[in-house]
PDB file of N, CA and C in Angstrom:
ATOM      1  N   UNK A   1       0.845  -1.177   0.000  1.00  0.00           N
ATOM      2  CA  UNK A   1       0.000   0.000   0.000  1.00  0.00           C
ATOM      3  C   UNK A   1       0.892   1.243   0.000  1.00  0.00           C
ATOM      4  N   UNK A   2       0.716   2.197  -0.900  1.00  0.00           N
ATOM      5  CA  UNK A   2       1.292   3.525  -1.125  1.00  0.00           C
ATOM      6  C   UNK A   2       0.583   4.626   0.384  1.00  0.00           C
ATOM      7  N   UNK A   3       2.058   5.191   0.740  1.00  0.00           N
ATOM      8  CA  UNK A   3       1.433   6.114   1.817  1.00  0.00           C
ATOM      9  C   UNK A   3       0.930   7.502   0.938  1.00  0.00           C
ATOM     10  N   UNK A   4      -0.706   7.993   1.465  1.00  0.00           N
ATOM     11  CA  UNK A   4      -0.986   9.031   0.645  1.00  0.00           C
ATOM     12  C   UNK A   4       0.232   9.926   1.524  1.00  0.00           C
ATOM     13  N   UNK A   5       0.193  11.292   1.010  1.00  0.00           N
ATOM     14  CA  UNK A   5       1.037  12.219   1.014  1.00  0.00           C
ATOM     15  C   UNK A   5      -0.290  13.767   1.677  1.00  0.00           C
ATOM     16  N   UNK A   6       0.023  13.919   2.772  1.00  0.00           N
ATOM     17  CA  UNK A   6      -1.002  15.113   3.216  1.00  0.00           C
ATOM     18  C   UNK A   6      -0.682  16.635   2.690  1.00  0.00           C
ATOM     19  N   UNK A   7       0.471  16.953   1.809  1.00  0.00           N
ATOM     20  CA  UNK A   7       0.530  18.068   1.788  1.00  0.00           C
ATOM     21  C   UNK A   7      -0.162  18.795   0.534  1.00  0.00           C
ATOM     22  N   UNK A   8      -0.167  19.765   1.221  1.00  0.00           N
ATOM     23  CA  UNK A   8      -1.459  20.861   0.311  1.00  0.00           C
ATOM     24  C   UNK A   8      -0.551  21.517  -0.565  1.00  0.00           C
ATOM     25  N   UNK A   9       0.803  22.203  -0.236  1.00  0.00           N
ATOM     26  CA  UNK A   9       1.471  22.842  -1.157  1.00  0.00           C
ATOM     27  C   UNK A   9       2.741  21.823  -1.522  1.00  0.00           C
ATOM     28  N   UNK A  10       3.018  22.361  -2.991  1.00  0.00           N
ATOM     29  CA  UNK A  10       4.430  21.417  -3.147  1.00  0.00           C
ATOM     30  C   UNK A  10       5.469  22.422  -2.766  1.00  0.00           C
ATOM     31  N   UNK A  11       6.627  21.519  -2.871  1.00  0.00           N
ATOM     32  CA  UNK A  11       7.710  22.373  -2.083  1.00  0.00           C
ATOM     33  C   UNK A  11       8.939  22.109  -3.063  1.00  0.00           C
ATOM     34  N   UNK A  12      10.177  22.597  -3.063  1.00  0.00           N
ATOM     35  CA  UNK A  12      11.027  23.155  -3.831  1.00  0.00           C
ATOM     36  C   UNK A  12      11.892  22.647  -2.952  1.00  0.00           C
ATOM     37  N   UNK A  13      13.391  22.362  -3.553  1.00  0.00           N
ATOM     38  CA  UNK A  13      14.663  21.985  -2.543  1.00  0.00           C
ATOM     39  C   UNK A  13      15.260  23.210  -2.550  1.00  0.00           C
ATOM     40  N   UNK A  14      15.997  23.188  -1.128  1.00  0.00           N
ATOM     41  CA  UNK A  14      16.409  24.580  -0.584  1.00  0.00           C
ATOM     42  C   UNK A  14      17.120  24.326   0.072  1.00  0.00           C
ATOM     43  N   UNK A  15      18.512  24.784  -0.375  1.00  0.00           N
ATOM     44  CA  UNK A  15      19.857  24.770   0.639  1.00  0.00           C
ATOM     45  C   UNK A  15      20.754  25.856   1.451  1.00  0.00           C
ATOM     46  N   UNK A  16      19.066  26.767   1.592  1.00  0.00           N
ATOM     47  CA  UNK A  16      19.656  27.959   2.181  1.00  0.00           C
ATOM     48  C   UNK A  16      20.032  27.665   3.889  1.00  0.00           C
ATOM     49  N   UNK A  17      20.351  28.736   4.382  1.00  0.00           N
ATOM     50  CA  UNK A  17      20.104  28.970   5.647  1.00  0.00           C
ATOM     51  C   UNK A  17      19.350  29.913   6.721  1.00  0.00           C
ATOM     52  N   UNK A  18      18.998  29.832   7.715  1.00  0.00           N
ATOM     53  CA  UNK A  18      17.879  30.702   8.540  1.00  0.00           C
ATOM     54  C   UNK A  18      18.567  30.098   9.790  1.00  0.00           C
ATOM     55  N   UNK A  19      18.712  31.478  10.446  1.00  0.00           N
ATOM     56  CA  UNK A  19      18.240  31.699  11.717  1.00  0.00           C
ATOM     57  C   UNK A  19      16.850  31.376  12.528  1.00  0.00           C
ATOM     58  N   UNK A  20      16.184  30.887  13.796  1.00  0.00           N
ATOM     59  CA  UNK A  20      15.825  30.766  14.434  1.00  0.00           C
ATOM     60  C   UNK A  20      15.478  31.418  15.925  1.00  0.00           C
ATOM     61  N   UNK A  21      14.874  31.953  15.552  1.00  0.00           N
ATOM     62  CA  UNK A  21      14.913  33.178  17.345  1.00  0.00           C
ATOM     63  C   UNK A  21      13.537  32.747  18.205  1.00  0.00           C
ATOM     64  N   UNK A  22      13.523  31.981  19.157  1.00  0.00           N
ATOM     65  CA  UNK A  22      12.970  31.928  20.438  1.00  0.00           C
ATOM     66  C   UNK A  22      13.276  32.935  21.424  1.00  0.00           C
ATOM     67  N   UNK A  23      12.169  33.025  22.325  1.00  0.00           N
ATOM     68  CA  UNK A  23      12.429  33.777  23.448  1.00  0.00           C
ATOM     69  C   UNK A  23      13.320  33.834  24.110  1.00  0.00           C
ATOM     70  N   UNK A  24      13.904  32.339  24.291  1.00  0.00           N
ATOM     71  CA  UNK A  24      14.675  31.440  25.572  1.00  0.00           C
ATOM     72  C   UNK A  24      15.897  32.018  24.716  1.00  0.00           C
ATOM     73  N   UNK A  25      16.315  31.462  23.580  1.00  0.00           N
ATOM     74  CA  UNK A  25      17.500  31.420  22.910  1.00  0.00           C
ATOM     75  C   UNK A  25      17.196  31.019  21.087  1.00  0.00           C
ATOM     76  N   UNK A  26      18.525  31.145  20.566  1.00  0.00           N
ATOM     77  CA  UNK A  26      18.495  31.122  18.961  1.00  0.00           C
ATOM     78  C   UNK A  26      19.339  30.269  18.405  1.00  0.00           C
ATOM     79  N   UNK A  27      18.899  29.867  17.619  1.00  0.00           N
ATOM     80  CA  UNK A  27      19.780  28.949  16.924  1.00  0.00           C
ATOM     81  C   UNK A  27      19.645  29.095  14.997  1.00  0.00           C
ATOM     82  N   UNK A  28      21.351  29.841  15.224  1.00  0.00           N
ATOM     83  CA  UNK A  28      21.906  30.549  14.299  1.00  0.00           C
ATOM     84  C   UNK A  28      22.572  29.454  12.953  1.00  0.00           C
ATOM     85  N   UNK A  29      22.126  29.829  12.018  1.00  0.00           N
ATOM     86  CA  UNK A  29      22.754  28.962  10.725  1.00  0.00           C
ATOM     87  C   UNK A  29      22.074  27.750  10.276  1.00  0.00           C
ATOM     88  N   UNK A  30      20.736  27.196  10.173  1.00  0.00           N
ATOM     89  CA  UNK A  30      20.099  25.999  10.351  1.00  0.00           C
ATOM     90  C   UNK A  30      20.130  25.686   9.003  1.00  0.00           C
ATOM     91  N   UNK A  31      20.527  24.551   8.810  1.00  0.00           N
ATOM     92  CA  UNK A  31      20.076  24.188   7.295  1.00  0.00           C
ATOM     93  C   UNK A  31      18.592  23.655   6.868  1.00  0.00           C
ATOM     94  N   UNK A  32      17.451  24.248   5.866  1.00  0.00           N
ATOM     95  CA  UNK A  32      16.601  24.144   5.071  1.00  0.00           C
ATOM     96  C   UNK A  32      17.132  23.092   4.209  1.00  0.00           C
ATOM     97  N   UNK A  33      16.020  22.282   4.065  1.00  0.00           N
ATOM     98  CA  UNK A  33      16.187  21.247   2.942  1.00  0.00           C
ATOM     99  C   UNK A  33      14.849  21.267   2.133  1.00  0.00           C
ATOM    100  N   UNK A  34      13.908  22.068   2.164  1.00  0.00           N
ATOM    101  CA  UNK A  34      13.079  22.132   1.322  1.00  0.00           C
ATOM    102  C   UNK A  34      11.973  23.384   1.332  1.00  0.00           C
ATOM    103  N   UNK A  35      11.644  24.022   1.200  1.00  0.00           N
ATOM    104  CA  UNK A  35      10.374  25.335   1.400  1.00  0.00           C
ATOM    105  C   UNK A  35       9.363  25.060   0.241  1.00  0.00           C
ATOM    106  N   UNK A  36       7.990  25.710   0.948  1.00  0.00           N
ATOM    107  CA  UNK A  36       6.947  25.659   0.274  1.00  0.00           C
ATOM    108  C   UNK A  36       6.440  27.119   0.852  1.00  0.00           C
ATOM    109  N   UNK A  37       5.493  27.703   0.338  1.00  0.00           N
ATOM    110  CA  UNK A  37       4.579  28.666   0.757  1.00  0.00           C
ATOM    111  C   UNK A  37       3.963  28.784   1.576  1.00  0.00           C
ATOM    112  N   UNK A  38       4.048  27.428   2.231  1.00  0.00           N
ATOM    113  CA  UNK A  38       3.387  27.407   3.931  1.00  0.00           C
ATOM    114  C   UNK A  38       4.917  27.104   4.887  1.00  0.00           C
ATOM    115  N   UNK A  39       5.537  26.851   4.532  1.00  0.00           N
ATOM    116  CA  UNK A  39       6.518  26.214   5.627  1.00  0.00           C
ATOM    117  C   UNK A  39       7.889  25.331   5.288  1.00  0.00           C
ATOM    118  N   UNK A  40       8.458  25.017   6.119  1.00  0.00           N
ATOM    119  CA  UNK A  40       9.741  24.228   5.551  1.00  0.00           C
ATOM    120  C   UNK A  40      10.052  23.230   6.252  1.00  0.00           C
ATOM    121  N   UNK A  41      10.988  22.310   5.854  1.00  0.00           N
ATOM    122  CA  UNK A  41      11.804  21.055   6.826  1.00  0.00           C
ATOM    123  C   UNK A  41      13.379  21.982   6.721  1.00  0.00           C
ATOM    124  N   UNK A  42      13.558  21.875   8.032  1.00  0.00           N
ATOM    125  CA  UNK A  42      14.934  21.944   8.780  1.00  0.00           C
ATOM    126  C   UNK A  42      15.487  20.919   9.035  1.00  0.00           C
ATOM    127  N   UNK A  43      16.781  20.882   8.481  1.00  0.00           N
ATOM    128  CA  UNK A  43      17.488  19.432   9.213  1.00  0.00           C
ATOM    129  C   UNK A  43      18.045  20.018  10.630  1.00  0.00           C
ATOM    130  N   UNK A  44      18.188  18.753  11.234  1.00  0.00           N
ATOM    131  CA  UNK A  44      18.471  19.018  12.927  1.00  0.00           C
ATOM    132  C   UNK A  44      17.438  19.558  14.126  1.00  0.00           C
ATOM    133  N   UNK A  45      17.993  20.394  14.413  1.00  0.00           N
ATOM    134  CA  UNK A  45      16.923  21.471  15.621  1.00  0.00           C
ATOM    135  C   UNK A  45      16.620  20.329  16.901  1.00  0.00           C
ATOM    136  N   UNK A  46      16.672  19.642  17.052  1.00  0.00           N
ATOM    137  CA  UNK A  46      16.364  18.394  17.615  1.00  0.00           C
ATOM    138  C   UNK A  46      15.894  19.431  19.203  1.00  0.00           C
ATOM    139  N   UNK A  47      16.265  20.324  19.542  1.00  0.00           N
ATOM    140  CA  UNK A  47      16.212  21.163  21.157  1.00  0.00           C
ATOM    141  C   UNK A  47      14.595  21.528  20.959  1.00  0.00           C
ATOM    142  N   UNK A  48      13.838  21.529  19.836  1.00  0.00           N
ATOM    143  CA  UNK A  48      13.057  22.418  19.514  1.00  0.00           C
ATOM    144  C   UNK A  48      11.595  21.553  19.709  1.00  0.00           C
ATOM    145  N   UNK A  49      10.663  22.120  20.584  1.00  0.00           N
ATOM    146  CA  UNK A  49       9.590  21.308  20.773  1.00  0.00           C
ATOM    147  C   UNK A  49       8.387  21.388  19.815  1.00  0.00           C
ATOM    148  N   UNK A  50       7.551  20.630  20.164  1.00  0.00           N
ATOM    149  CA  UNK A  50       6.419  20.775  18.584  1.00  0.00           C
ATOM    150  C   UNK A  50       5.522  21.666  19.499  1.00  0.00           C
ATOM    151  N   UNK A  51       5.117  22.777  18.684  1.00  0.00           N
ATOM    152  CA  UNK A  51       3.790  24.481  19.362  1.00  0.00           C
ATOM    153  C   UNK A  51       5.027  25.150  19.442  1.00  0.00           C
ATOM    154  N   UNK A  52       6.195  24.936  19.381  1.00  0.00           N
ATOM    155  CA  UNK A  52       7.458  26.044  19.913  1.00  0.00           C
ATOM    156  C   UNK A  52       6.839  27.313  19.040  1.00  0.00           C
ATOM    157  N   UNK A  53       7.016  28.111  18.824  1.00  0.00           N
ATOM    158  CA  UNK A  53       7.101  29.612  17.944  1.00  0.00           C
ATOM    159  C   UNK A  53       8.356  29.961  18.057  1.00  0.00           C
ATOM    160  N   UNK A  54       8.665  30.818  16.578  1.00  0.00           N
ATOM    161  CA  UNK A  54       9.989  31.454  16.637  1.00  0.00           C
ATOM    162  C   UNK A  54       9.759  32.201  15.618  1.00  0.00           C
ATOM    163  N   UNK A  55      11.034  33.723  15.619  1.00  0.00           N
ATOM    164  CA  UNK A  55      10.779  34.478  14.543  1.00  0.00           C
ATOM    165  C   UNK A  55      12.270  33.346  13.419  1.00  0.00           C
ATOM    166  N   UNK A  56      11.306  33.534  12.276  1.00  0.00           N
ATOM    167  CA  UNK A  56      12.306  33.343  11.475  1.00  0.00           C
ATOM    168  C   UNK A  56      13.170  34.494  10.485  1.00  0.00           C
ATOM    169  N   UNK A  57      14.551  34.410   9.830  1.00  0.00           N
ATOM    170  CA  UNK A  57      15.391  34.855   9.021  1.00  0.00           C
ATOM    171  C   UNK A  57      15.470  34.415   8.370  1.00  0.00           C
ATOM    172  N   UNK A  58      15.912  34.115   7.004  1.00  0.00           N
ATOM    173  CA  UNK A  58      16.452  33.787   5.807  1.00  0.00           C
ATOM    174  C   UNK A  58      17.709  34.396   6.091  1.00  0.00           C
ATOM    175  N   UNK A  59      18.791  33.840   5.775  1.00  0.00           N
ATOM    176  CA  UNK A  59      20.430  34.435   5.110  1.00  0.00           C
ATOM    177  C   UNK A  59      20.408  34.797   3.750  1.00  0.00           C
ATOM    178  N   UNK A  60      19.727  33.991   2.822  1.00  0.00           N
ATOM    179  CA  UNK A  60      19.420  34.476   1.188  1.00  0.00           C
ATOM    180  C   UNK A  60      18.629  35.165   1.327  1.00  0.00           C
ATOM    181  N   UNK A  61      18.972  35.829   0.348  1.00  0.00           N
ATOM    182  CA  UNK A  61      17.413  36.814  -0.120  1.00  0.00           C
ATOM    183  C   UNK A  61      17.349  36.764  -1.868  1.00  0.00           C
ATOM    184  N   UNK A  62      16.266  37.229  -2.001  1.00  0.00           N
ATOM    185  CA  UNK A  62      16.319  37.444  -3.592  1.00  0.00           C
ATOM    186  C   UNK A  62      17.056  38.611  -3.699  1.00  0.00           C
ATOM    187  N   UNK A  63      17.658  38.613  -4.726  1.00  0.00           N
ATOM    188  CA  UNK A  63      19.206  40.086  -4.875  1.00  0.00           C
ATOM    189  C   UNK A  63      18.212  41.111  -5.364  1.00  0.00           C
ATOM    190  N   UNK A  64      16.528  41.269  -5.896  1.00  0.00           N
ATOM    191  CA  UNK A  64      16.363  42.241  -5.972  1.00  0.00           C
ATOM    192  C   UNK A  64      15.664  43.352  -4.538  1.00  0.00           C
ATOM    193  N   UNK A  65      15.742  42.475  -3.645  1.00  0.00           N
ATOM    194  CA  UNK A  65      15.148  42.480  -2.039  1.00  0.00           C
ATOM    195  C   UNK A  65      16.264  43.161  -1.119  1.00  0.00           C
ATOM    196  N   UNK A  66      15.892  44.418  -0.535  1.00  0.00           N
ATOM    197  CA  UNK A  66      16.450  45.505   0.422  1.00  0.00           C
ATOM    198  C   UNK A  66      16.879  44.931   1.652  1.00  0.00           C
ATOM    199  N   UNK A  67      15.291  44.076   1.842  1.00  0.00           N
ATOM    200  CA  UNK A  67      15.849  43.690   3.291  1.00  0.00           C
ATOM    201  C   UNK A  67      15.537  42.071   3.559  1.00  0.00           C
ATOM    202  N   UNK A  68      16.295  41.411   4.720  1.00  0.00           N
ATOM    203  CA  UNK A  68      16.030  40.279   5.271  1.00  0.00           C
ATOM    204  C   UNK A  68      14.477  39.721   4.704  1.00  0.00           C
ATOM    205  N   UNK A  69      14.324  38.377   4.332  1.00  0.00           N
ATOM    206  CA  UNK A  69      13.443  37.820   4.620  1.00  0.00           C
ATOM    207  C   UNK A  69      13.158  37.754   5.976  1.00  0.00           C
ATOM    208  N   UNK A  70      12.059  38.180   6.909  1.00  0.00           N
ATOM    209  CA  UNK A  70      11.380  37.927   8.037  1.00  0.00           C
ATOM    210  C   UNK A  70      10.101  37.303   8.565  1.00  0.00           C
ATOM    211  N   UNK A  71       9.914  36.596   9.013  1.00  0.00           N
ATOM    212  CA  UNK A  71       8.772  35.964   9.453  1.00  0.00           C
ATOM    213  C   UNK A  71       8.420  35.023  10.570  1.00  0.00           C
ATOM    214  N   UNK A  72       7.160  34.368  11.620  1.00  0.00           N
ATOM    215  CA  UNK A  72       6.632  34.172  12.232  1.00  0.00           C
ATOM    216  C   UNK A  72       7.101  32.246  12.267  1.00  0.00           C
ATOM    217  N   UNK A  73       6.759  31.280  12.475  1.00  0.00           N
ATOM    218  CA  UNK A  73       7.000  30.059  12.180  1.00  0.00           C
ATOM    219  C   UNK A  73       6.314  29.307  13.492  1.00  0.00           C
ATOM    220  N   UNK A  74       5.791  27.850  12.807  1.00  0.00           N
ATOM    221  CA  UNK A  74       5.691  27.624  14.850  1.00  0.00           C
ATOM    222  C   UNK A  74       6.319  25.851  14.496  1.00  0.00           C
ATOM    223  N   UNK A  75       6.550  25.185  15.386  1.00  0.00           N
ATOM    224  CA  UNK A  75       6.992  23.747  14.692  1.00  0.00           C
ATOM    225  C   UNK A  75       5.636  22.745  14.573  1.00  0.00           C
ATOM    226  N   UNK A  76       5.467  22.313  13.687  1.00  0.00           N
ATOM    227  CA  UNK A  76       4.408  21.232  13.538  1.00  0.00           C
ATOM    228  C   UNK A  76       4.917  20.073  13.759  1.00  0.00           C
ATOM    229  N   UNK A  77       6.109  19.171  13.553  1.00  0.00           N
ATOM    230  CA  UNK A  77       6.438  17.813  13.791  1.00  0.00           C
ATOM    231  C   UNK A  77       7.414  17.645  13.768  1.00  0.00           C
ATOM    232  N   UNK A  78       8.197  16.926  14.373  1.00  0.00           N
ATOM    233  CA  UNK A  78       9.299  16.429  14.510  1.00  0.00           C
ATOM    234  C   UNK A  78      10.130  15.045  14.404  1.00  0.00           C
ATOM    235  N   UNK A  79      11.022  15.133  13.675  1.00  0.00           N
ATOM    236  CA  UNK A  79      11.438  13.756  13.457  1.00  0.00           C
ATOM    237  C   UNK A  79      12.979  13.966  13.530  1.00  0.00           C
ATOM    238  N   UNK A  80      13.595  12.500  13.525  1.00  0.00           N
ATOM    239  CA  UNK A  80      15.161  12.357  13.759  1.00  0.00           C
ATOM    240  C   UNK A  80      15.894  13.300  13.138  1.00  0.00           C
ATOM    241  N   UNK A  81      15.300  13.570  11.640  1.00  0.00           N
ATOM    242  CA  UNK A  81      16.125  13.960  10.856  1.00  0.00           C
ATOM    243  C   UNK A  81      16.294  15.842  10.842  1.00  0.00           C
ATOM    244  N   UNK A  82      14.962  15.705  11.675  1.00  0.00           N
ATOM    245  CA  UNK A  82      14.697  17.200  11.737  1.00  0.00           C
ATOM    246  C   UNK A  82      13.340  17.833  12.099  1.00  0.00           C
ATOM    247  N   UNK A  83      12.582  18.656  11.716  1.00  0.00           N
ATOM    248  CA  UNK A  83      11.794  19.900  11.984  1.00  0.00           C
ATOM    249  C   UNK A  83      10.956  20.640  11.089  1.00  0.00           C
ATOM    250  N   UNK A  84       9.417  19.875  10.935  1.00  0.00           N
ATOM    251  CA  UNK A  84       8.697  21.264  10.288  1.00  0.00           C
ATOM    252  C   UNK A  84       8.135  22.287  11.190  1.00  0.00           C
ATOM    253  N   UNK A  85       8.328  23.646   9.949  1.00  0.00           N
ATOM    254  CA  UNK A  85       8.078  24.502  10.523  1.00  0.00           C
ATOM    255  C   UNK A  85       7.244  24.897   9.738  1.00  0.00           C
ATOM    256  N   UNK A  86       5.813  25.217  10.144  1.00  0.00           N
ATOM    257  CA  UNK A  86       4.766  26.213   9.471  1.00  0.00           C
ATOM    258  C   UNK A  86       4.904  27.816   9.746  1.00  0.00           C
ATOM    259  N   UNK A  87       4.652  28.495   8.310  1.00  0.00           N
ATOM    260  CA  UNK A  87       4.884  29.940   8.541  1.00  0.00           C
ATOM    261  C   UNK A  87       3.546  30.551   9.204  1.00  0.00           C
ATOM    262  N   UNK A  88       3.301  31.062   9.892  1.00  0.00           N
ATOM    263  CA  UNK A  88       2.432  31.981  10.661  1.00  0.00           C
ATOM    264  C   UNK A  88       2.455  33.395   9.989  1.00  0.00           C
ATOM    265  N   UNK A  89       0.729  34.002  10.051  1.00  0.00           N
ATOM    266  CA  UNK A  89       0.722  35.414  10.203  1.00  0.00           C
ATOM    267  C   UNK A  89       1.557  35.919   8.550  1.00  0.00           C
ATOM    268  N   UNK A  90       1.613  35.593   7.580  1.00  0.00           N
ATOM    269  CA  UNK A  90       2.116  36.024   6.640  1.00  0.00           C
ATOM    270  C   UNK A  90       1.322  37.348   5.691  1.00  0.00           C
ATOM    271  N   UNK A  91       1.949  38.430   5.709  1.00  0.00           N
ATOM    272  CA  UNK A  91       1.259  39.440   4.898  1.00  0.00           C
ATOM    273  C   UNK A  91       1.719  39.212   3.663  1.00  0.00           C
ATOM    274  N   UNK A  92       1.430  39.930   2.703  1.00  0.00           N
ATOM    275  CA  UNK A  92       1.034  40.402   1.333  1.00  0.00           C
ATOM    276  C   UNK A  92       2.847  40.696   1.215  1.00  0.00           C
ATOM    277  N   UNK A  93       3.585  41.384   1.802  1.00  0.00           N
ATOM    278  CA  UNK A  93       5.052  41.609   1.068  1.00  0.00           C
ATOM    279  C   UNK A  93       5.978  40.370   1.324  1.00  0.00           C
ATOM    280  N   UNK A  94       5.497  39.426   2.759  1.00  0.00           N
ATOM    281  CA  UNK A  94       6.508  38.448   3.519  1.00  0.00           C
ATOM    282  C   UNK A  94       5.789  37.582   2.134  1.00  0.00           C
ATOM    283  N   UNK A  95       4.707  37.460   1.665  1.00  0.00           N
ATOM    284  CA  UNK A  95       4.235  36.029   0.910  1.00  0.00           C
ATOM    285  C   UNK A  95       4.700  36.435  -0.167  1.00  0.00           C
ATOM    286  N   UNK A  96       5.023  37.808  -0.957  1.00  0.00           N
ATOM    287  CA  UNK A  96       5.343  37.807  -2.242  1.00  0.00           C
ATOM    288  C   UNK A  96       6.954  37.567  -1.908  1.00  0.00           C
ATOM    289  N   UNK A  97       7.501  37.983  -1.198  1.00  0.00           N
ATOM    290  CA  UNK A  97       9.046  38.011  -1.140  1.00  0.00           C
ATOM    291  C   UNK A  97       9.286  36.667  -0.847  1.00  0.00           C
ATOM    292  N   UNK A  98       8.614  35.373  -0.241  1.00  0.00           N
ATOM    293  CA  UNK A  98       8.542  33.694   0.315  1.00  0.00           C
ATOM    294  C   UNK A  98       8.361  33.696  -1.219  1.00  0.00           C
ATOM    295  N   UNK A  99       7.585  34.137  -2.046  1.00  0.00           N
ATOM    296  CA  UNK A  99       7.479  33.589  -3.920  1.00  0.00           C
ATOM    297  C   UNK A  99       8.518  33.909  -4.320  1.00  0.00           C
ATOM    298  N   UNK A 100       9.321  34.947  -4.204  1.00  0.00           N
ATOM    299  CA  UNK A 100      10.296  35.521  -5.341  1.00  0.00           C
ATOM    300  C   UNK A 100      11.574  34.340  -4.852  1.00  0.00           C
ATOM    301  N   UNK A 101      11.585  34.129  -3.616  1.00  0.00           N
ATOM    302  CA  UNK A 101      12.612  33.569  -3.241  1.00  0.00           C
ATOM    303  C   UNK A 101      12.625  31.686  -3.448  1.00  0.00           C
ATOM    304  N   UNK A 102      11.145  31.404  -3.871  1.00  0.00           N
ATOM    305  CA  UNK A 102      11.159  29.993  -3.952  1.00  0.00           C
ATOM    306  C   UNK A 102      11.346  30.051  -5.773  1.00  0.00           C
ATOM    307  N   UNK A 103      11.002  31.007  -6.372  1.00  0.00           N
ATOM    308  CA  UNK A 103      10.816  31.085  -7.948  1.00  0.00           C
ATOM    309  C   UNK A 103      12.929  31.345  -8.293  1.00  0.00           C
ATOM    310  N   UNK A 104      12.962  31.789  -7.548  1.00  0.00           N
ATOM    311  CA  UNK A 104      14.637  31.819  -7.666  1.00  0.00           C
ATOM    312  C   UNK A 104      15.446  30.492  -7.674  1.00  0.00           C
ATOM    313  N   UNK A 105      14.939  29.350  -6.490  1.00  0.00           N
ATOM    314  CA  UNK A 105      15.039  28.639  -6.146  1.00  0.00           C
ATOM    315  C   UNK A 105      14.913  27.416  -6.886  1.00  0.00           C
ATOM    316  N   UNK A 106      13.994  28.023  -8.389  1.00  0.00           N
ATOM    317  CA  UNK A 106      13.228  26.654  -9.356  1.00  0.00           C
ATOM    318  C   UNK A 106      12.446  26.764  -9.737  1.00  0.00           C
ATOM    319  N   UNK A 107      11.569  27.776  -9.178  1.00  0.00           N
ATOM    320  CA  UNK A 107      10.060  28.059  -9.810  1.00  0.00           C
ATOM    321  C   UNK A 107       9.401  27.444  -8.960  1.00  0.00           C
ATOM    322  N   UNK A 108       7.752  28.817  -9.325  1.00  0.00           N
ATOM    323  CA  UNK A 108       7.205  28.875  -8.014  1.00  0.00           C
ATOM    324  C   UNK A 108       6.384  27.221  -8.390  1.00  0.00           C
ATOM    325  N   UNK A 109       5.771  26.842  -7.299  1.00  0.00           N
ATOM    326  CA  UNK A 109       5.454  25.341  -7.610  1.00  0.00           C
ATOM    327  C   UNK A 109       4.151  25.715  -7.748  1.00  0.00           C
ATOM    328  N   UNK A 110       3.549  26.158  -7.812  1.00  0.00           N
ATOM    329  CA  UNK A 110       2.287  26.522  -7.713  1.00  0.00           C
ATOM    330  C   UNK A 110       1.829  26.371  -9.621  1.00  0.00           C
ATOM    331  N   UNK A 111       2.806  27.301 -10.145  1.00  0.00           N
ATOM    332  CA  UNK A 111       2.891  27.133 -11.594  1.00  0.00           C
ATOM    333  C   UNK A 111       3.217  25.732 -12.011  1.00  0.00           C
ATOM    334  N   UNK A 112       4.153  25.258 -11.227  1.00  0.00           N
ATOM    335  CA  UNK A 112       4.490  24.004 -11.862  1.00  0.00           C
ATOM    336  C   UNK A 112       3.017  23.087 -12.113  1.00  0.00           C
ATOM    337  N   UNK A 113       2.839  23.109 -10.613  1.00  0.00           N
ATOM    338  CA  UNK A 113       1.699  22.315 -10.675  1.00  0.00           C
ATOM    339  C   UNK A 113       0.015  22.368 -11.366  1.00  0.00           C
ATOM    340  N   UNK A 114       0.366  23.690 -11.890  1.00  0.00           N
ATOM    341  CA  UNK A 114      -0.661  23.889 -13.023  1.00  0.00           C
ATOM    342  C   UNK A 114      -0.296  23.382 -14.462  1.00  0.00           C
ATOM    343  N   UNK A 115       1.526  23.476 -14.434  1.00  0.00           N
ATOM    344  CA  UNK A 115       1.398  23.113 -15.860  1.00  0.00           C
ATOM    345  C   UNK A 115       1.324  21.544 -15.779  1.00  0.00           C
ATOM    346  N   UNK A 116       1.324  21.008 -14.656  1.00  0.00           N
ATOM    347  CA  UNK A 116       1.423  19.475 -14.098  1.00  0.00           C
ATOM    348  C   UNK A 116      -0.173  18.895 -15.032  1.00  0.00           C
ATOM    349  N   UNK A 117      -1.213  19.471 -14.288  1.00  0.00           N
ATOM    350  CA  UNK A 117      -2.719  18.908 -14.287  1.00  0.00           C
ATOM    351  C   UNK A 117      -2.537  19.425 -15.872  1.00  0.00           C
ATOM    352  N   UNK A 118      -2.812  20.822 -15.966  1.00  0.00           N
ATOM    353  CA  UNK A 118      -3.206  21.066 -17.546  1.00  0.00           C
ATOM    354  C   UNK A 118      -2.385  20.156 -18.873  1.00  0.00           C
ATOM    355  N   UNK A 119      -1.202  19.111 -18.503  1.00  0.00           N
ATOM    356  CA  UNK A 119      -0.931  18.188 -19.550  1.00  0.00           C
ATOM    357  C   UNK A 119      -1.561  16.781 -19.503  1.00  0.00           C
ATOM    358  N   UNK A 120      -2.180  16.571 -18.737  1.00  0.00           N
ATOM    359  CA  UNK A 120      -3.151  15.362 -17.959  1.00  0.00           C
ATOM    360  C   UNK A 120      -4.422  15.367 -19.028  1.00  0.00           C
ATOM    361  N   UNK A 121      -4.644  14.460 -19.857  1.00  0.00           N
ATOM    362  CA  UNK A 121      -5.894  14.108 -20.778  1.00  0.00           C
ATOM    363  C   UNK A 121      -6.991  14.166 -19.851  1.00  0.00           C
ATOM    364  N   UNK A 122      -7.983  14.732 -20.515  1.00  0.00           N
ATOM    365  CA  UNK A 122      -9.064  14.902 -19.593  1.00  0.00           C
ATOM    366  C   UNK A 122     -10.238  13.615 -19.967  1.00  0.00           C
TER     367      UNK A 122
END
C-alpha cells in the first residue's frame, strides 16, 4: 500500500540557511532542505519542541530584495532527521518576497503544478 502524502502545497529543494529566534535562545545557521509557501523542513533542531514559535530569518534573499526575509514560524512535527516549521501570520510583502525567493530557487510550484494537471488528458 502507497502512503498518501497530506501536503497541500508542493515544495522546492532549498539549501539555504535561517536563523531561528525563540524567546529562551536562537539557533543561528540551520540548514533548510526544502520550502513551500506554507513552511519548511529543517534538518536538525532536535532542542526544539512541537507548538514552539519562533521568529524566522532567511540568510538568502532574492538580490532584488532591500531587506532580510522575516517571518513568524511555529513547529508542527518532529522527526530524527529534523523539523517542520509552518509559517504563521504572513502578509502580502513576507508572501510575495517567500514567492520571489522559492521562484529563484526553481520556480514557483504553484505554476508548476498547473502546468502538471493542464498536460493530464481529460
Amino acid at each position: 500500500m502507497t502512503r498518501q502524502s497530506k501536503r497541500k502545497q508542493p515544495r522546492v529543494p532549498y539549501q539555504g540557511k535561517i536563523d531561528l529566534y525563540f524567546p529562551d535562545r536562537r539557533l543561528l545557521g540551520c540548514a533548510v532542505q526544502n520550502l513551500s509557501l506554507i513552511g519548511m523542513w529543517v534538518q536538525g533542531c532536535q532542542d526544539i519542541q512541537e507548538g514552539e514559535r519562533c521568529d524566522i530569518e532567511f540568510h538568502d534573499v532574492v538580490p532584488s530584495a532591500s531587506r532580510p526575509l522575516r517571518m513568524r514560524g511555529e513547529l508542527i512535527r518532529k522527526e530524527k532527521t529534523g523539523v517542520a516549521i509552518l509559517f504563521l501570520n504572513l502578509n502580502v510583502r513576507t508572501y510575495t518576497d517567500l514567492q520571489a525567493l522559492i521562484a529563484a530557487q526553481g520556480g514557483l510550484p504553484l505554476t508548476e503544478e498547473d502546468d502538471f494537471l493542464a498536460g493530464i488528458p481529460a
